[in-house]
Protein backbone atom coordinates (compact mmCIF):
# COMPACT_ATOMS: atom_id res chain seq x y z
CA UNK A 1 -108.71 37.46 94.35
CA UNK A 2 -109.32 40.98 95.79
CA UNK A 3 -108.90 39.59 99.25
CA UNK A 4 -105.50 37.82 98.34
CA UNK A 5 -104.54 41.11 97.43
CA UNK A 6 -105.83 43.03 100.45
CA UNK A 7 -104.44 40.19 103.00
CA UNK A 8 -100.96 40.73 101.04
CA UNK A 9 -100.64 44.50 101.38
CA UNK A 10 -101.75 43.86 105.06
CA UNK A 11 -98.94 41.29 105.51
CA UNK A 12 -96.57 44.08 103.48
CA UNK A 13 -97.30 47.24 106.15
CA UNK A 14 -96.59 44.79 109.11
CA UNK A 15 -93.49 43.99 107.96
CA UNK A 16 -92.35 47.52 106.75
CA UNK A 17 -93.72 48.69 110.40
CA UNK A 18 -92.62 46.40 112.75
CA UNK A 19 -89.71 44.36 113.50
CA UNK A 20 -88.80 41.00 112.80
CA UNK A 21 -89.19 39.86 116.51
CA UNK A 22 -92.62 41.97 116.90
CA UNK A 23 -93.83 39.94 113.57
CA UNK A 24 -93.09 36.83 115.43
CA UNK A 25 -94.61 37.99 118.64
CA UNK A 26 -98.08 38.90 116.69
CA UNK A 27 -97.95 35.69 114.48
CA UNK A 28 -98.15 33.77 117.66
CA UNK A 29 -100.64 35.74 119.38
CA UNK A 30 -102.87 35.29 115.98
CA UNK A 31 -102.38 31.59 116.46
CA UNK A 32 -103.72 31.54 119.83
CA UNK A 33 -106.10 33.77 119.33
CA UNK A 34 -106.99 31.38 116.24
CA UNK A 35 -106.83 28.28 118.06
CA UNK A 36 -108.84 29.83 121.11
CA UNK A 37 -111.81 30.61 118.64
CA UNK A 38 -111.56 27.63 117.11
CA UNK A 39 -112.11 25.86 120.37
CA UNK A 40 -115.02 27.86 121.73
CA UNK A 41 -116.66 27.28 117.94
CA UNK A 42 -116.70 23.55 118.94
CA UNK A 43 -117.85 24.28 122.06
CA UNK A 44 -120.93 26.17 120.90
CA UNK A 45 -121.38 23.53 118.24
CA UNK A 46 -121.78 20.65 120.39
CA UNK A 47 -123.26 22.37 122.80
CA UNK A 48 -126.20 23.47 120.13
CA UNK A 49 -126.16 21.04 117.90
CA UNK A 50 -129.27 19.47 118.71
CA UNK A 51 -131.18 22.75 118.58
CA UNK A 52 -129.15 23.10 114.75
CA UNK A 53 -130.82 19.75 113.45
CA UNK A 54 -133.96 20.38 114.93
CA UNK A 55 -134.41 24.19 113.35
CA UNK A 56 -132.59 21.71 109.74
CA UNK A 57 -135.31 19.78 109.96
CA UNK A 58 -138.06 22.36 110.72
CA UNK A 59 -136.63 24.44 107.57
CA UNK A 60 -136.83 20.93 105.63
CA UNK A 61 -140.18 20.68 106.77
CA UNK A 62 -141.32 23.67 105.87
CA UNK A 63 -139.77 23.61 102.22
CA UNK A 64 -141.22 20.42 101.74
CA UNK A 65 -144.75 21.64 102.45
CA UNK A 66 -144.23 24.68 100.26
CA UNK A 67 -142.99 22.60 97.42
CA UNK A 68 -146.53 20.45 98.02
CA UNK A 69 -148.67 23.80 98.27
CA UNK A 70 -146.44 25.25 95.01
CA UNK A 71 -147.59 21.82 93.08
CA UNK A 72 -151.24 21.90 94.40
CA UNK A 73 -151.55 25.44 93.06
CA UNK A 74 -150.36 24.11 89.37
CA UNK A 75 -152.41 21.44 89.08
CA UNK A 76 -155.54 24.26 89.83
CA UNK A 77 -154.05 26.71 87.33
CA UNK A 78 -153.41 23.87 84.86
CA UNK A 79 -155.28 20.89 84.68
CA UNK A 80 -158.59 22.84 84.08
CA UNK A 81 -160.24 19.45 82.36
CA UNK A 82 -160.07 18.03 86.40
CA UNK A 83 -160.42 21.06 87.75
CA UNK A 84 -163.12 22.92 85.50
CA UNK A 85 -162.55 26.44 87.30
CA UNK A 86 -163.84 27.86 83.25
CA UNK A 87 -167.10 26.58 83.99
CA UNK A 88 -167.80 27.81 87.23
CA UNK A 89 -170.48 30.15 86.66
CA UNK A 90 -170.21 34.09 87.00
CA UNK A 91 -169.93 35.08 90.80
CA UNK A 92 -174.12 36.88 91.57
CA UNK A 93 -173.93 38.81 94.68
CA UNK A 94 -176.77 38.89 96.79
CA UNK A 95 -177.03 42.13 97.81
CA UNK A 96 -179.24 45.13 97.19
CA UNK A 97 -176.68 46.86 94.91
CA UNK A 98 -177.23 47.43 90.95
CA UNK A 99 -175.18 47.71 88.39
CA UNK A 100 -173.62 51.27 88.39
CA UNK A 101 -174.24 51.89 91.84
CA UNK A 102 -171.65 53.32 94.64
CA UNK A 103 -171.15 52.52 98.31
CA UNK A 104 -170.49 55.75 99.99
CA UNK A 105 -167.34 54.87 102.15
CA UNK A 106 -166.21 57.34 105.07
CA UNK A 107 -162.39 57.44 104.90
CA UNK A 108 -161.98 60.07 107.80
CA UNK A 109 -163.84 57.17 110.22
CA UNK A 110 -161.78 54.14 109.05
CA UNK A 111 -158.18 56.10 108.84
CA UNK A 112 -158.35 55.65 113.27
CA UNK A 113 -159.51 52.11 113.09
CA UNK A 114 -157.31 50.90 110.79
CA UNK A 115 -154.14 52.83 112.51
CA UNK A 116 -155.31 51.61 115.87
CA UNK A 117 -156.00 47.91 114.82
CA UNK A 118 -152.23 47.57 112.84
CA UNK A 119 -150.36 49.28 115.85
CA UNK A 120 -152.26 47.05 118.60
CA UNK A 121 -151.03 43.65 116.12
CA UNK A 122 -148.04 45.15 115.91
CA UNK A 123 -147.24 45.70 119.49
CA UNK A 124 -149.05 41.94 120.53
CA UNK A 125 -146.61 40.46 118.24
CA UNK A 126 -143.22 42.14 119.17
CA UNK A 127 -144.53 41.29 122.66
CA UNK A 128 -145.04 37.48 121.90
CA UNK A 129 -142.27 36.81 119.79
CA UNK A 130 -139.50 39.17 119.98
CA UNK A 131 -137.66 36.87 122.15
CA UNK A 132 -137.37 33.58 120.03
CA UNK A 133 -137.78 35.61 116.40
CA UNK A 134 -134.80 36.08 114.31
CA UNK A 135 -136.42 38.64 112.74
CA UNK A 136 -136.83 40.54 115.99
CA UNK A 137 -135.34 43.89 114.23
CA UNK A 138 -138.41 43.64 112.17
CA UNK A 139 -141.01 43.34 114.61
CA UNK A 140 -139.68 46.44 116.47
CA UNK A 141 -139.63 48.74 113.52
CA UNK A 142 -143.38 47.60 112.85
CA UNK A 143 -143.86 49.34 116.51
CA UNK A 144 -142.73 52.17 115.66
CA UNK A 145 -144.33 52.75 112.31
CA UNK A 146 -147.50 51.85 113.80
CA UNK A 147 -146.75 54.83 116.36
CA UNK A 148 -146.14 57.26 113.66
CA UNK A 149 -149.54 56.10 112.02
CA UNK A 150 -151.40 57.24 115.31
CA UNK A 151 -149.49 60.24 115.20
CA UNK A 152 -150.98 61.07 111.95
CA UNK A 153 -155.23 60.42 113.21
CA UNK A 154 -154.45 61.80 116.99
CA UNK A 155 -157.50 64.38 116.85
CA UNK A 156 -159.50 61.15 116.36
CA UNK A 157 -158.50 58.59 119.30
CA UNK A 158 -160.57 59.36 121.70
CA UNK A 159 -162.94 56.62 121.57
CA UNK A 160 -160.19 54.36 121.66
CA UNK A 161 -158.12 55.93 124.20
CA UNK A 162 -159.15 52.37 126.69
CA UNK A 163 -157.51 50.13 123.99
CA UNK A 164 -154.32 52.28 123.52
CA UNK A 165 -153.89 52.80 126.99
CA UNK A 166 -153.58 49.13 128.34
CA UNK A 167 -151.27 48.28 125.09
CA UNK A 168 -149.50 51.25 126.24
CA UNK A 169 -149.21 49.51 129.73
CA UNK A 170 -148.23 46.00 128.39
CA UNK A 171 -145.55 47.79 125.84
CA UNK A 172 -143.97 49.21 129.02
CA UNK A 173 -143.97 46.34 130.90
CA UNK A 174 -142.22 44.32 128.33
CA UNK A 175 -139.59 47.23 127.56
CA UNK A 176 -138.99 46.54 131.21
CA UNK A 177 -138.62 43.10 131.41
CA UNK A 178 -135.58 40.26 130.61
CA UNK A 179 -137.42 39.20 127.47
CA UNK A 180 -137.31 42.74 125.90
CA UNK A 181 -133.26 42.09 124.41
CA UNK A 182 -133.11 45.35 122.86
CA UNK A 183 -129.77 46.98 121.47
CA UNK A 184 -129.12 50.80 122.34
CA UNK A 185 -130.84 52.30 119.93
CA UNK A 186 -133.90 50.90 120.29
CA UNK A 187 -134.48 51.46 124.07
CA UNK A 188 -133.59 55.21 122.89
CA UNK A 189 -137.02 55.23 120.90
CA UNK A 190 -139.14 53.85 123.43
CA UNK A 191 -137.12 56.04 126.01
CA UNK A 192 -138.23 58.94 123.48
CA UNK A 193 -141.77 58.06 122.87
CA UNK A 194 -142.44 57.41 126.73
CA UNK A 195 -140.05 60.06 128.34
CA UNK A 196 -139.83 62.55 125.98
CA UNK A 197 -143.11 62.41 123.96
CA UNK A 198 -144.98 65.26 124.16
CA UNK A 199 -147.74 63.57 122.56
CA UNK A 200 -151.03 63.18 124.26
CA UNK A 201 -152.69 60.73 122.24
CA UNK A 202 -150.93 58.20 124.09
CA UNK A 203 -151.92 57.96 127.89
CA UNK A 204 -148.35 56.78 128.94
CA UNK A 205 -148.76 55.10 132.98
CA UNK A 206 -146.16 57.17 134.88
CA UNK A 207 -144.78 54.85 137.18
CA UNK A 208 -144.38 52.66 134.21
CA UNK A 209 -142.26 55.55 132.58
CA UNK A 210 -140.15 56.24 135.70
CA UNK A 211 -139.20 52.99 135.75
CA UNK A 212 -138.20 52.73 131.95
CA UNK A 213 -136.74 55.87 132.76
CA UNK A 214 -134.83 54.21 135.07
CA UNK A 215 -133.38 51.25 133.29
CA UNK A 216 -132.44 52.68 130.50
CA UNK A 217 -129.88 54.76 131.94
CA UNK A 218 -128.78 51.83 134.06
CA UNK A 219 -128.93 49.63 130.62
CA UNK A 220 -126.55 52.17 128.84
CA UNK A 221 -124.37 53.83 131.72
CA UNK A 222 -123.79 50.48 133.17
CA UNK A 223 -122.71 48.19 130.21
CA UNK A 224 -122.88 50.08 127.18
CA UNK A 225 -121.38 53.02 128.15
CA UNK A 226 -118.42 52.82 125.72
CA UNK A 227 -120.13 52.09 122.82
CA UNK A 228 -123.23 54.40 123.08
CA UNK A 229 -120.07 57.39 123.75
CA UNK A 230 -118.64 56.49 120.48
CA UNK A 231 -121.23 55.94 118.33
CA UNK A 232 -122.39 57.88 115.13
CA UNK A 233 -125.38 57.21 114.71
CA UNK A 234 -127.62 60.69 114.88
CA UNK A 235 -130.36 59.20 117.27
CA UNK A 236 -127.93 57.91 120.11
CA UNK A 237 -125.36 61.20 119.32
CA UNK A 238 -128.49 63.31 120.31
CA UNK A 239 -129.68 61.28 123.48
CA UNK A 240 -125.65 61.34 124.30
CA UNK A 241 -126.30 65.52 124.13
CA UNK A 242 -129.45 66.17 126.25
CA UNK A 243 -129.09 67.56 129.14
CA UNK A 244 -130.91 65.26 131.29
CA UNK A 245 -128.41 62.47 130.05
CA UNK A 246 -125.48 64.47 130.98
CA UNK A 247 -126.75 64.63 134.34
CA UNK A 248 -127.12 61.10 134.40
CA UNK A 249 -123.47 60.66 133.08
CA UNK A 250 -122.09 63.23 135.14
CA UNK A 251 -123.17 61.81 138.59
CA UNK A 252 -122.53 58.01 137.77
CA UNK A 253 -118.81 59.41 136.85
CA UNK A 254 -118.43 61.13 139.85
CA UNK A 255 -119.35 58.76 141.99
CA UNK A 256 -117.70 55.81 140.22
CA UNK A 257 -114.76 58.09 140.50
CA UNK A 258 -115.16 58.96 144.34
CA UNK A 259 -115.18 55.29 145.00
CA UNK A 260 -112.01 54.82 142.87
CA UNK A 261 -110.21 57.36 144.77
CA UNK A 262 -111.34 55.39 147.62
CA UNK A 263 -109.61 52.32 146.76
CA UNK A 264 -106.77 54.07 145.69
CA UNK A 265 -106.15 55.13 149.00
CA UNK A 266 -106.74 51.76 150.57
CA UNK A 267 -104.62 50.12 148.44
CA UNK A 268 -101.74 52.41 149.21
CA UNK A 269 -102.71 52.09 153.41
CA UNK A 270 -102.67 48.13 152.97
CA UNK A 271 -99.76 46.10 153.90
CA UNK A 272 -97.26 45.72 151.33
CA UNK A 273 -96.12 42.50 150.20
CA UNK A 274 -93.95 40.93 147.74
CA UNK A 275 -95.79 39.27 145.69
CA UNK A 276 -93.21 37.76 143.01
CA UNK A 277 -93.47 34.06 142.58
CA UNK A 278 -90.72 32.22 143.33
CA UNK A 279 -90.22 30.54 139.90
CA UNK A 280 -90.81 31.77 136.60
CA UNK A 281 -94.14 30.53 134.35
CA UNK A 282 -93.68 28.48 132.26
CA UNK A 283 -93.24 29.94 128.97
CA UNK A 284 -96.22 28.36 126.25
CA UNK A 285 -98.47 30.31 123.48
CA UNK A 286 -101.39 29.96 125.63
CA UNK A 287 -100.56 32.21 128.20
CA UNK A 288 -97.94 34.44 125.59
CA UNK A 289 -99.99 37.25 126.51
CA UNK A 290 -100.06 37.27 130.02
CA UNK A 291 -96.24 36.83 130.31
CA UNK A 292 -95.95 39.79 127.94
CA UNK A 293 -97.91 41.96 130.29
CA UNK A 294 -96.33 40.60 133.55
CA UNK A 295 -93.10 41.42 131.99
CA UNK A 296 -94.29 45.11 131.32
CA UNK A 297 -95.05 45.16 134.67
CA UNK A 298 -91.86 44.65 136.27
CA UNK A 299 -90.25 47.21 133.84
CA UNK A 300 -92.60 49.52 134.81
CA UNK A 301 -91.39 48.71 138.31
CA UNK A 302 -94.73 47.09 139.31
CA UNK A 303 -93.31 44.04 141.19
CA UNK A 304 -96.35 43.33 143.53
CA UNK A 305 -100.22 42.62 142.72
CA UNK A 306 -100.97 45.43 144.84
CA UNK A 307 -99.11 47.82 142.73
CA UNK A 308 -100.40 46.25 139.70
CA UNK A 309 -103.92 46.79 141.22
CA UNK A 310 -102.83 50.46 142.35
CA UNK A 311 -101.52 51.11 138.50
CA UNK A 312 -104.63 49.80 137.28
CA UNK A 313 -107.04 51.57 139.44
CA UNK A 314 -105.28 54.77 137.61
CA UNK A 315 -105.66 53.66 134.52
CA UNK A 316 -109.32 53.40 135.19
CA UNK A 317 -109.79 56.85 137.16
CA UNK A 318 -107.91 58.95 133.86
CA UNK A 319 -110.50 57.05 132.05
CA UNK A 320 -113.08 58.05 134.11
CA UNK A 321 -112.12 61.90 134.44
CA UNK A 322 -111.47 62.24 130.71
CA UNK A 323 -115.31 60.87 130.49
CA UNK A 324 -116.36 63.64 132.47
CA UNK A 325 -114.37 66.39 131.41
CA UNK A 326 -115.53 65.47 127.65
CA UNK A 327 -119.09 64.76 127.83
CA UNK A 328 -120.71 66.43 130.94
CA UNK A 329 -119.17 68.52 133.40
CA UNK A 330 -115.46 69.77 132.75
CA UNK A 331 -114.85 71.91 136.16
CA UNK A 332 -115.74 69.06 138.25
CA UNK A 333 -113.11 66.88 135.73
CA UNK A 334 -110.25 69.13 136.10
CA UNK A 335 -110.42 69.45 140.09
CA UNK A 336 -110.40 65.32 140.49
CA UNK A 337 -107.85 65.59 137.92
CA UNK A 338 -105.57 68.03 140.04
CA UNK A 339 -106.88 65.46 143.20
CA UNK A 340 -105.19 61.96 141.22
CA UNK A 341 -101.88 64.19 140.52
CA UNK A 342 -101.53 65.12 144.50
CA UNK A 343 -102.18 61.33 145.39
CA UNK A 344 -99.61 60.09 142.71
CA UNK A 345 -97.34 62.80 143.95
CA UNK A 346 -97.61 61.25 147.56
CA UNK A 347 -97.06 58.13 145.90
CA UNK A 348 -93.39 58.74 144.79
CA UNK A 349 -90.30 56.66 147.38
CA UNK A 350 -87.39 57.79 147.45
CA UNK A 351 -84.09 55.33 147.84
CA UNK A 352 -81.97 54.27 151.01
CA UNK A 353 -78.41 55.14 150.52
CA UNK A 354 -77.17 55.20 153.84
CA UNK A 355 -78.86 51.46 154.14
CA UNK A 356 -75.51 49.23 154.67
CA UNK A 357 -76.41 45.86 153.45
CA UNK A 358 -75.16 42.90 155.89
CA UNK A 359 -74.17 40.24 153.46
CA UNK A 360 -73.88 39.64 149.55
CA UNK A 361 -77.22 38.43 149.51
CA UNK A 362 -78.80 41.65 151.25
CA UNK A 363 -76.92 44.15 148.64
CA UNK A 364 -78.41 42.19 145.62
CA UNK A 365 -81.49 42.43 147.06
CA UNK A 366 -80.81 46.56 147.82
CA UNK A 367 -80.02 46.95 144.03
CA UNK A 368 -83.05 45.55 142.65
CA UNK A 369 -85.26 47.33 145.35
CA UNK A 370 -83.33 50.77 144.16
CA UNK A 371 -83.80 49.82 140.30
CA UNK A 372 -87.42 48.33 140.75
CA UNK A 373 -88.52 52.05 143.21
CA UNK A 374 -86.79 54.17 140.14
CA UNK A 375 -88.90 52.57 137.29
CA UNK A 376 -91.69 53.04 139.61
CA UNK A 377 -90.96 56.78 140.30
CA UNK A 378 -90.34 56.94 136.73
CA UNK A 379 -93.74 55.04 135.68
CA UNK A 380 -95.51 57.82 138.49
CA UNK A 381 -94.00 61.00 136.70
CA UNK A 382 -94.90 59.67 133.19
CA UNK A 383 -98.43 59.30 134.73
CA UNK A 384 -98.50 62.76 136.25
CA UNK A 385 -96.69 64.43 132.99
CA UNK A 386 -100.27 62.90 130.65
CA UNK A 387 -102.73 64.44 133.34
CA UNK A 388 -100.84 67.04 132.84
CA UNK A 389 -100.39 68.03 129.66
């Protein structure tokens, strides 16, 4: 009921917000949109399906034997004249103790073993079945507990320095490799325990480090970049503002910008060409969208794919400098923002007037030129008037 309500006040704010037309617009873009899930759902179904009935039948399994165990286990608790587990006699144990007697047990020895035995499990069995577990959220948090229980027995790991070491190794090597599927945070807590550990119970291999090192600034800067920017959370906010990850940020910006100002210019140096198919597409709520943006396009007075391509290589580079100016180095950010203005400046035409067109044909064609290099000029100064501002 509360989500009847909720989808109705939705429904309510559309309607007082947009247009009657717009409402139209987004109710078929939800349909496709719809429709397109809908189909990629049945893709993944019957592309998985057999791997669905097999884990159905493994659960069923499974069930079925814990129903048997379950059963077993009542018929010992409760069928004691089968059973007779009363008249078992008492339990003697054959040792040297006597009633009233202690066994003097050393709790500062066993504290190491035990941490060092449950990390070492913990670790083997992230590493064996982090890849196929659902649970693998689990298995890494077991890692890292185990990690803060060495922490706590550190004076005492010396005799076991050999085992921690090579686990040490073979926790690297995993972090590194296609099997280890972890999300942003986590490789920030390995990054942290390996990188930035000052901790010296754990012999960390340092060309095993460099190369974690490594990928996980690749990992994030590459394709996660976004989301690791804009996230909350406290541990991936403080990674975000370290220095060394500035650093990081700052020269994978500048050179991702660099090369973007590079095809900026070879884009305007290339021949131009007219682009415009010669008949409309056809108009269908599959491809809705695309129309809508092609049509944006032309108003904007992008009538060719290589100013389409130009407009969105700009899009990309504000992107880019606002990155830079916001989370590493702003200096650097405001003199390649000064650098896009001059080259959109340069990109400005102006119009033909003294042109004489030769036929009817050739002054159509000289009006739409003249309105399609306004919008454009107009589209460049909009541009110019945001970096601006």
């Amino acid at each position: 009921m509360m989500s009847e309500v909720g989808d109705c006040a939705e429904t309510l704010k559309l309607f007082r917000r947009c247009s009657l037309e717009q409402v139209r617009d987004y109710d078929v873009e939800l349909s496709s949109k719809i429709d397109k899930t809908k189909r990629k759902f049945r893709e993944e179904l019957r592309t998985h399906y057999r791997d669905i009935l097999k884990v159905t039948e493994d659960v069923d399994r499974l069930h079925g034997e814990l129903k048997c165990g379950d059963a077993l286990f009542m018929e010992l608790c409760f069928k004691d004249d089968l059973f007779r587990l009363t008249k078992l006699p008492e339990f003697q144990s054959h040792g040297t103790l006597k009633a009233g007697s202690s066994v003097s047990f050393n709790e500062t020895q066993s504290q190491p073993v035990l941490a060092v035995s449950q990390w070492v499990l913990a670790v083997s069995d992230m590493i064996s079945r982090f890849a196929t577990s659902y649970s693998s959220s689990k298995l890494f948090d077991s890692v890292m507990q185990g990690f803060e229980s060495l922490k706590s027995v550190q004076d005492r790991l010396e005799s076991y320095r050999e085992v921690i070491s090579n686990k040490c190794d073979a926790l690297l090597r995993f972090a590194c490799s296609p099997d280890a599927s972890f999300n942003v945070s986590q490789r920030i807590q390995v990054y942290n325990l390996a990188v930035l550990g000052s901790d010296t119970h754990l012999p960390w291999d340092t060309d095993l480090v460099a190369k974690l090192e490594q990928q996980t600034f690749d990992f994030i800067l590459e394709n996660h970049l976004d989301d690791t920017l804009g996230s909350n959370d406290e541990l991936i906010c403080s990674f975000v503002a370290a220095e060394q990850f500035k650093h990081k940020l700052s020269s994978k910006l500048k050179a991702d910008i660099t090369a973007q100002l590079q095809r900026l210019d070879e884009i305007l140096d290339a021949k131009q060409e007219d682009l415009i198919p010669p008949d409309l597409p056809t108009l269908s709520a599959a491809d809705i969208q695309e129309l809508v943006q092609e049509c944006q396009y032309y108003s904007m007075g992008l009538v060719t794919n290589q100013q389409v391509e130009w407009y969105k290589t700009i899009v990309h580079l504000i992107d880019l400098i606002e990155k830079l100016e916001r989370y590493s180095d702003e200096s650097s950010g405001n003199e390649l923002r000064n650098e896009l203005i001059k080259k959109l400046q340069k990109g400005t035409t102006a119009t033909h007037p003294d042109e004489e067109p030769a036929s009817t044909d050739d002054l159509v064609s000289k009006i739409m030129d003249d309105f399609n290099r306004e919008n454009l000029n107009r589209t460049i100064e909009s541009t110019i008037q945001s970096l601006t501002a």
